[in-house]
Protein backbone atom coordinates (compact mmCIF):
# COMPACT_ATOMS: atom_id res chain seq x y z
CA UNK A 1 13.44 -8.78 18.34
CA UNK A 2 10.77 -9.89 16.44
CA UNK A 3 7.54 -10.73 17.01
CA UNK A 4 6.03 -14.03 15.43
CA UNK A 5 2.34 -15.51 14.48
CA UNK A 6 2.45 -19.16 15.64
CA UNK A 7 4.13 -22.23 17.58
CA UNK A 8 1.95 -24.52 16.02
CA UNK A 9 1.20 -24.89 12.44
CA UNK A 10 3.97 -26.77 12.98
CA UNK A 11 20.09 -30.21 5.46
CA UNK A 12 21.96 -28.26 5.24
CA UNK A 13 23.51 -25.66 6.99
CA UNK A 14 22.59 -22.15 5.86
CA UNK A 15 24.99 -20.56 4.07
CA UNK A 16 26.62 -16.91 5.28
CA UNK A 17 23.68 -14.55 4.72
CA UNK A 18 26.27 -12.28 2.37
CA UNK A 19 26.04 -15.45 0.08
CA UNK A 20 22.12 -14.99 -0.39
CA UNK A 21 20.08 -13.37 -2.93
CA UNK A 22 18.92 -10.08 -2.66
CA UNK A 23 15.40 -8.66 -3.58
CA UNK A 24 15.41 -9.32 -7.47
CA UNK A 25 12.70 -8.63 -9.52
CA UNK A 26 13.68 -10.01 -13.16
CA UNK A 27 11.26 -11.05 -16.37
CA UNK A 28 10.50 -14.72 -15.84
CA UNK A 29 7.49 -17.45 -16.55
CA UNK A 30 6.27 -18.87 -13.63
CA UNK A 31 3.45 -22.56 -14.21
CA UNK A 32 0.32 -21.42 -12.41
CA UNK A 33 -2.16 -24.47 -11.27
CA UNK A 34 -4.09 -24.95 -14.02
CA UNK A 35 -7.26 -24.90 -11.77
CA UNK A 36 -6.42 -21.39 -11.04
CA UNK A 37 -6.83 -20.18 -14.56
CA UNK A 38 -10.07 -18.94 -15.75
CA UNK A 39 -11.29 -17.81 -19.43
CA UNK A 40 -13.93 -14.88 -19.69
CA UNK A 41 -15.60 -14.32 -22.68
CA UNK A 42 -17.91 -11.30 -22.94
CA UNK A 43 -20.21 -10.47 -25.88
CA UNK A 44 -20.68 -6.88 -26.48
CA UNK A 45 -23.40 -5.01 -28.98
CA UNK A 46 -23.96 -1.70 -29.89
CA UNK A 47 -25.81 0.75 -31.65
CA UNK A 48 -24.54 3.74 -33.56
CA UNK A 49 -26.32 7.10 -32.41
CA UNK A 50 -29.66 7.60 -34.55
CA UNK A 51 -29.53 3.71 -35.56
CA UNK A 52 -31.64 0.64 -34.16
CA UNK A 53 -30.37 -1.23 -31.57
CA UNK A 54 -31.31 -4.85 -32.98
CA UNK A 55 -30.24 -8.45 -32.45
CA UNK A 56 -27.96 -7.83 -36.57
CA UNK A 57 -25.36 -5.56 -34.18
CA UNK A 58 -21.97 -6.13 -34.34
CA UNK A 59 -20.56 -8.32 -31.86
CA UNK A 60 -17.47 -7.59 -29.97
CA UNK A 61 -15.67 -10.88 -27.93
CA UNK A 62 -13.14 -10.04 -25.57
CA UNK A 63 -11.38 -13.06 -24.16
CA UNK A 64 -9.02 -13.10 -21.13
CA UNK A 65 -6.68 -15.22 -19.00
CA UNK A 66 -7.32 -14.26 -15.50
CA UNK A 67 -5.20 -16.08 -13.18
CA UNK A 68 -7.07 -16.50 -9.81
CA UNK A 69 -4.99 -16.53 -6.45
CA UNK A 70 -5.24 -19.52 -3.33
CA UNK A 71 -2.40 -18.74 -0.49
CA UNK A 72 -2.34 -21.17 2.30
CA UNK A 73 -1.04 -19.43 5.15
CA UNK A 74 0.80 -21.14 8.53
CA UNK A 75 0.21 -20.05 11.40
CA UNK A 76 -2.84 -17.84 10.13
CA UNK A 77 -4.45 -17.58 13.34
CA UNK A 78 -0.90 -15.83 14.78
CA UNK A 79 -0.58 -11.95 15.34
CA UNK A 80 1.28 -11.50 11.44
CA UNK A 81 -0.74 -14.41 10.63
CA UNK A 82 -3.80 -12.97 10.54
CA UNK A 83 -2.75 -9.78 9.36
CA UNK A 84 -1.44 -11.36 6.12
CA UNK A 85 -5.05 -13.33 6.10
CA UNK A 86 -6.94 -10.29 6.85
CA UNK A 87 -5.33 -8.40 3.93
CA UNK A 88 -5.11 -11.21 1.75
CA UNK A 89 -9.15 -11.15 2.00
CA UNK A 90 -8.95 -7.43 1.53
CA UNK A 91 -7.21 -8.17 -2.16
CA UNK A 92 -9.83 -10.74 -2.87
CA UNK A 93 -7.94 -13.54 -2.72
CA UNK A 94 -8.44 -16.68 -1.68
CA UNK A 95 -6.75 -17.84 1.72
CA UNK A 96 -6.56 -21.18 3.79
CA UNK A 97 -4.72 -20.82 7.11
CA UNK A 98 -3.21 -24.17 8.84
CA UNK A 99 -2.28 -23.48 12.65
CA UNK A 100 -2.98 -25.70 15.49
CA UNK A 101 -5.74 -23.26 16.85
CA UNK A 102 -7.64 -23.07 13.66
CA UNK A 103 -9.86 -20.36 13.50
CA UNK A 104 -9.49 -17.48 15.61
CA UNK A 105 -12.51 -16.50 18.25
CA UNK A 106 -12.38 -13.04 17.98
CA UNK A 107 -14.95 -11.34 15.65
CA UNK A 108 -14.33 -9.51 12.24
CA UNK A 109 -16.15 -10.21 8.52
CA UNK A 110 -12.74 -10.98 7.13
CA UNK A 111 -12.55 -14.56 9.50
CA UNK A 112 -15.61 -15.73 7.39
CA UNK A 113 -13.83 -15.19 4.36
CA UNK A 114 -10.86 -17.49 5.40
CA UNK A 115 -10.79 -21.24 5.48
CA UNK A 116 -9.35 -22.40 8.66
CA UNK A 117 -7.81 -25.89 8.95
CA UNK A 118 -6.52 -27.11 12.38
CA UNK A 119 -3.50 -29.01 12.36
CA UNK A 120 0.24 -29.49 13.14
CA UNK A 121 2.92 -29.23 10.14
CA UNK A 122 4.74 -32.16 10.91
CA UNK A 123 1.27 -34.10 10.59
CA UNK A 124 -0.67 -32.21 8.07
CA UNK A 125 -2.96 -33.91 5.01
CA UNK A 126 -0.57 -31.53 2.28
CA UNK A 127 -2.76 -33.07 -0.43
CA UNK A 128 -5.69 -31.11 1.28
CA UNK A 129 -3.99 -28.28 2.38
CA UNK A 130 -2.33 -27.47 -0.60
CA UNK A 131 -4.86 -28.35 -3.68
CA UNK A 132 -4.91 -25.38 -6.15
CA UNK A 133 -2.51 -23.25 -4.11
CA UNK A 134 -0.76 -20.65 -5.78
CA UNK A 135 1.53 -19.78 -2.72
CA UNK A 136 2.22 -20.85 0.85
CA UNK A 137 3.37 -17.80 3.14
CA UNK A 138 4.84 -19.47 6.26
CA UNK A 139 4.80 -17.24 9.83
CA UNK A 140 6.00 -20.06 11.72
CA UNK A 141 8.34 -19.25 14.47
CA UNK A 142 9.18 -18.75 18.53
CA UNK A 143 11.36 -19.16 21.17
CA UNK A 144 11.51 -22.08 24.17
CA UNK A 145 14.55 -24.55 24.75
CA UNK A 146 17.95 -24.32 21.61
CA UNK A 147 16.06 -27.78 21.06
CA UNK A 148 12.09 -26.27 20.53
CA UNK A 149 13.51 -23.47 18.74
CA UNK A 150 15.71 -25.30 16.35
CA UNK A 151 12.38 -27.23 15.46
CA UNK A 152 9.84 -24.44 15.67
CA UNK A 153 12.08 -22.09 13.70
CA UNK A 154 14.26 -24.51 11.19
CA UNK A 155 12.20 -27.74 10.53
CA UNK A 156 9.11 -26.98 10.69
CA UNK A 157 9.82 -24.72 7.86
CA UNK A 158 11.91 -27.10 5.73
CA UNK A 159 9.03 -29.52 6.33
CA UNK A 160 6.81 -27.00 4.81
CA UNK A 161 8.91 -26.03 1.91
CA UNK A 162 9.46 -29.12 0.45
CA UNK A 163 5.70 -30.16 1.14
CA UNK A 164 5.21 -27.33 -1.24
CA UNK A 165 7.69 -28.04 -3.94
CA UNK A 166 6.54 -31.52 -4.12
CA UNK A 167 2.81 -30.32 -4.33
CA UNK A 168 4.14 -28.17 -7.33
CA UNK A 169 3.07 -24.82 -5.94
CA UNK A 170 4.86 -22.00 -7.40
CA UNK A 171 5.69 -19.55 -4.85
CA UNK A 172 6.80 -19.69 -0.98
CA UNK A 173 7.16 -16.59 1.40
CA UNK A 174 9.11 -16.69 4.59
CA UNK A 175 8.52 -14.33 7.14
CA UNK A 176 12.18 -14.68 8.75
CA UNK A 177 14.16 -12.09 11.31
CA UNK A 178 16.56 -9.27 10.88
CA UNK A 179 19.79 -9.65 9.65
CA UNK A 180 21.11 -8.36 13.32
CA UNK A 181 24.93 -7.76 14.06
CA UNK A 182 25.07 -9.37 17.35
CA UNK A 183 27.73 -11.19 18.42
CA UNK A 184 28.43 -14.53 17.26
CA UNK A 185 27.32 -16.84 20.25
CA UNK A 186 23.69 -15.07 20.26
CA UNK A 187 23.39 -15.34 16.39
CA UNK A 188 24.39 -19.45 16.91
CA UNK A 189 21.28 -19.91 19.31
CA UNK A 190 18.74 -21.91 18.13
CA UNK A 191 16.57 -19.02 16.83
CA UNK A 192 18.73 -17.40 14.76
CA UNK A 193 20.26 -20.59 13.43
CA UNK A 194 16.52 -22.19 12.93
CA UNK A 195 15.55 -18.99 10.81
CA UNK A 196 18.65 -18.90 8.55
CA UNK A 197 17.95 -22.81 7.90
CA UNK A 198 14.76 -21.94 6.87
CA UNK A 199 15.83 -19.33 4.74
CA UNK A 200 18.13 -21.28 3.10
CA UNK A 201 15.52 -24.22 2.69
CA UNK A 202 13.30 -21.62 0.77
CA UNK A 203 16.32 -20.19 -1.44
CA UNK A 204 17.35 -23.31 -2.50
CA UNK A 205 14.27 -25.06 -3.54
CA UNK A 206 12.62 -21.83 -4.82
CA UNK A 207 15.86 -19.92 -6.21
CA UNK A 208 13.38 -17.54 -8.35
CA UNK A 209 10.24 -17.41 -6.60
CA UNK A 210 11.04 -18.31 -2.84
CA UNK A 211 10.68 -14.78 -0.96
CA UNK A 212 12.51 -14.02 2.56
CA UNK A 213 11.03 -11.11 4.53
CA UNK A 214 13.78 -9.74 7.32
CA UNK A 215 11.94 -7.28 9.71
CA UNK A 216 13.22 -6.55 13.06
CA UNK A 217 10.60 -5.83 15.83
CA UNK A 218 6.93 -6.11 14.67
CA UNK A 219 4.60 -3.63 15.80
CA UNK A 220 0.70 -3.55 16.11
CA UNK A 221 -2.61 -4.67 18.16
CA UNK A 222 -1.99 -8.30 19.15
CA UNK A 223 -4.10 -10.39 20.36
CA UNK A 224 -2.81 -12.81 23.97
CA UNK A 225 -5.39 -14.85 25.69
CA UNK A 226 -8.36 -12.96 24.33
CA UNK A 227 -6.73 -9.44 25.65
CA UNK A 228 -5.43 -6.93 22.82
CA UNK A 229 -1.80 -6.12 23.56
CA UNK A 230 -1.62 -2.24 21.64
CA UNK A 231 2.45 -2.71 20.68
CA UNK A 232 1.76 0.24 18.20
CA UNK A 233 2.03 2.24 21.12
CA UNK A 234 6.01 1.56 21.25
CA UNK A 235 6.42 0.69 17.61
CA UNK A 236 5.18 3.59 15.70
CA UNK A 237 6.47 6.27 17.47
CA UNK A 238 10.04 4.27 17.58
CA UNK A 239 9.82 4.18 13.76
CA UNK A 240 9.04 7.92 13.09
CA UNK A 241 12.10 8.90 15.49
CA UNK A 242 14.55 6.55 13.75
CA UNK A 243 13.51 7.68 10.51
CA UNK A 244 13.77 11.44 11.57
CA UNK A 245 17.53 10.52 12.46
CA UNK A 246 18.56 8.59 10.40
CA UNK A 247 21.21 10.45 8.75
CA UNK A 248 22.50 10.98 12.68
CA UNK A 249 22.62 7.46 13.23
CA UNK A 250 24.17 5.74 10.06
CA UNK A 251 27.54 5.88 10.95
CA UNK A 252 26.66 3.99 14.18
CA UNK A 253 25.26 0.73 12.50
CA UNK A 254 28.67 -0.51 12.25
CA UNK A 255 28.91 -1.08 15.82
CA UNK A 256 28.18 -4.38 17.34
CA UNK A 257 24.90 -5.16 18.63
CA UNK A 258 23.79 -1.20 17.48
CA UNK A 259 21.14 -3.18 15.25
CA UNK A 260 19.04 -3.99 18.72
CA UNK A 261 18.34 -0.06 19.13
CA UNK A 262 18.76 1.32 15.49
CA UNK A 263 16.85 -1.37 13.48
CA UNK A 264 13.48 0.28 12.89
CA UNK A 265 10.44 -1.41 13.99
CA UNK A 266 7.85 -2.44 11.24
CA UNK A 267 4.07 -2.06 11.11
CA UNK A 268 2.68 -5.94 10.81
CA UNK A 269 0.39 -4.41 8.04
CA UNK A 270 3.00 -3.68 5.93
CA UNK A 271 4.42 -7.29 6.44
CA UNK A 272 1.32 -8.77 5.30
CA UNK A 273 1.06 -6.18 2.32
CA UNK A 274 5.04 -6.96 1.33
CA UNK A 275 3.33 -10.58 1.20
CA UNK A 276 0.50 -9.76 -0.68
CA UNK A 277 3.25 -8.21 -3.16
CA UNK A 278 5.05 -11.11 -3.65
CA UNK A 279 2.36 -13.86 -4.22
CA UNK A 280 0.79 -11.16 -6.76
CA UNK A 281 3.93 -10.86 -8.49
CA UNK A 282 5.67 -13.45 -10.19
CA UNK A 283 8.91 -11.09 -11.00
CA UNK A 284 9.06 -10.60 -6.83
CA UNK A 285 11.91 -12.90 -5.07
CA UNK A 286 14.44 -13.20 -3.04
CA UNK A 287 15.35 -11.59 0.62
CA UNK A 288 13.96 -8.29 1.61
CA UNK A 289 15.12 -6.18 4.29
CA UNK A 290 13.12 -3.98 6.63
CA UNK A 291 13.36 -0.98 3.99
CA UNK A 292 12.37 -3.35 1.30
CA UNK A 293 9.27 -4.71 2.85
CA UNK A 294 8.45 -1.13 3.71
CA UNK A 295 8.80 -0.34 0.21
CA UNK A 296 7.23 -3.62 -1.06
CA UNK A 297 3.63 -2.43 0.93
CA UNK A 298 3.63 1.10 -0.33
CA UNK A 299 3.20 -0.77 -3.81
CA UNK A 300 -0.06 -2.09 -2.77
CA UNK A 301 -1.52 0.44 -0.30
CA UNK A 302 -4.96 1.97 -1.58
């Protein structure tokens, strides 16, 4: 099960999930904002040892394109939300979060650094939201009645992806659920079938630089009501046994429903740093699964 940011910030049938791109990381161009592209110049003099420094000195210009990043964030204020803000912040990038509880009350010099927008996704100003961004990461997701969760899950998300693609920014992450091997009438609840429209939403309208993240349970201090729930307590050590056995357990994935005990629980840090991967890289798309995104954070960890 997995645990997810936000309600709030709130076609076609998904294809199989076999159909689906895998992580792919070919050469490609990607059109970055034009806002988001700054030119340095930088005039450099020197002096030769035993000669004059003076104003005659050779001049050096170096010029550069630095491309700057914006990521608007849904459902910021959520328990992965955040953590993708928080590390976003970390990377020195620039980060709007949309969620209906706009910014969060708990302290922390990274919440100064965001800019936090209240709103709902089915109502939101896009051409506010979205001006200069250079990705949308969307966290959006929950459970309630087959009819909440089918909106929560599925359209909220389409609404959000195609706000994007008409707003012309060029990269959209999905943080989605496990590929799980239940049984079919659990996988056709309104959840599941909400995520895997979402998915396919993002896939289809950003075929080479839409981004899926699959992790299973999410682990790590979350926040409910103002009290700090520690799941890391259950999550960690969970996710050092399964990896100690995993050559035990293998030939048991095969069995229905083994997925709800063998699929290793993921630290919500490394889901926001397998984000802050694939806005930084334009090569980065298509789904990841829980070993990928693992594998995906270890490529930005300091």
């Amino acid at each position: 099960m997995t645990s997810f940011s936000s309600l709030a910030a709130i076609s076609r049938p998904p294809p199989p999930s076999s159909s689906f791109a895998r992580a792919s990381f070919p050469a490609r161009s990607v059109s970055v904002p034009a806002a988001r592209i700054c030119r340095l110049r930088v005039n450099c003099s020197y002096a030769e040892a035993g000669v004059r420094d003076d104003s005659n000195s050779a001049t050096i210009d170096v010029v550069a394109d630095v491309k700057t990043e914006r990521v608007v964030v849904l459902g910021g204020s959520g328990f992965v939300g955040s953590a993708i803000c928080k590390a976003a912040v970390s990377k020195g990038i620039e980060v709007v979060s949309l969620s209906r509880s706009g910014r969060p009350t708990y302290p922390g010099s990274w919440v100064d650094q965001v800019t936090w927008a209240s709103g709902d996704v089915f109502y939101a100003n896009w051409d506010e939201v979205l001006v200069g961004a250079t990705a949308v990461v969307s966290t959006l997701g929950g459970f309630g009645s087959e009819e909440q969760m089918q909106r929560i899950n599925g359209e909220a998300n389409v609404v959000a992806v195609n706000a994007a693609k008409d707003f012309g920014v060029p990269k959209f992450v999905l943080i989605s659920v496990h590929d799980y091997n239940l049984p079919p009438f659990l996988l056709s609840s309104g959840y599941f079938t909400g995520k895997r429209k979402a998915e396919s939403e993002v896939l289809s309208k950003y075929p080479n630089a839409g981004v899926v993240l699959r992790p299973g349970f999410i682990y790590g201090k979350r926040r409910i009501d103002g009290i700090e729930i520690p799941l890391d307590i259950i999550g960690e050590p969970v996710e050092r046994i399964l990896q100690a056995v995993e050559n035990f357990t293998k030939p048991l994935s095969s069995l229905p429903a083994s997925d709800i005990l063998l699929a290793p629980p993921v630290s919500v840090d490394d889901v926001a740093l397998a984000v802050i991967n694939a806005v930084s890289d334009d090569d980065v798309f298509g789904i990841f699964t829980i070993e990928q995104i693992k594998e995906a954070a270890a490529k930005v960890k300091v």
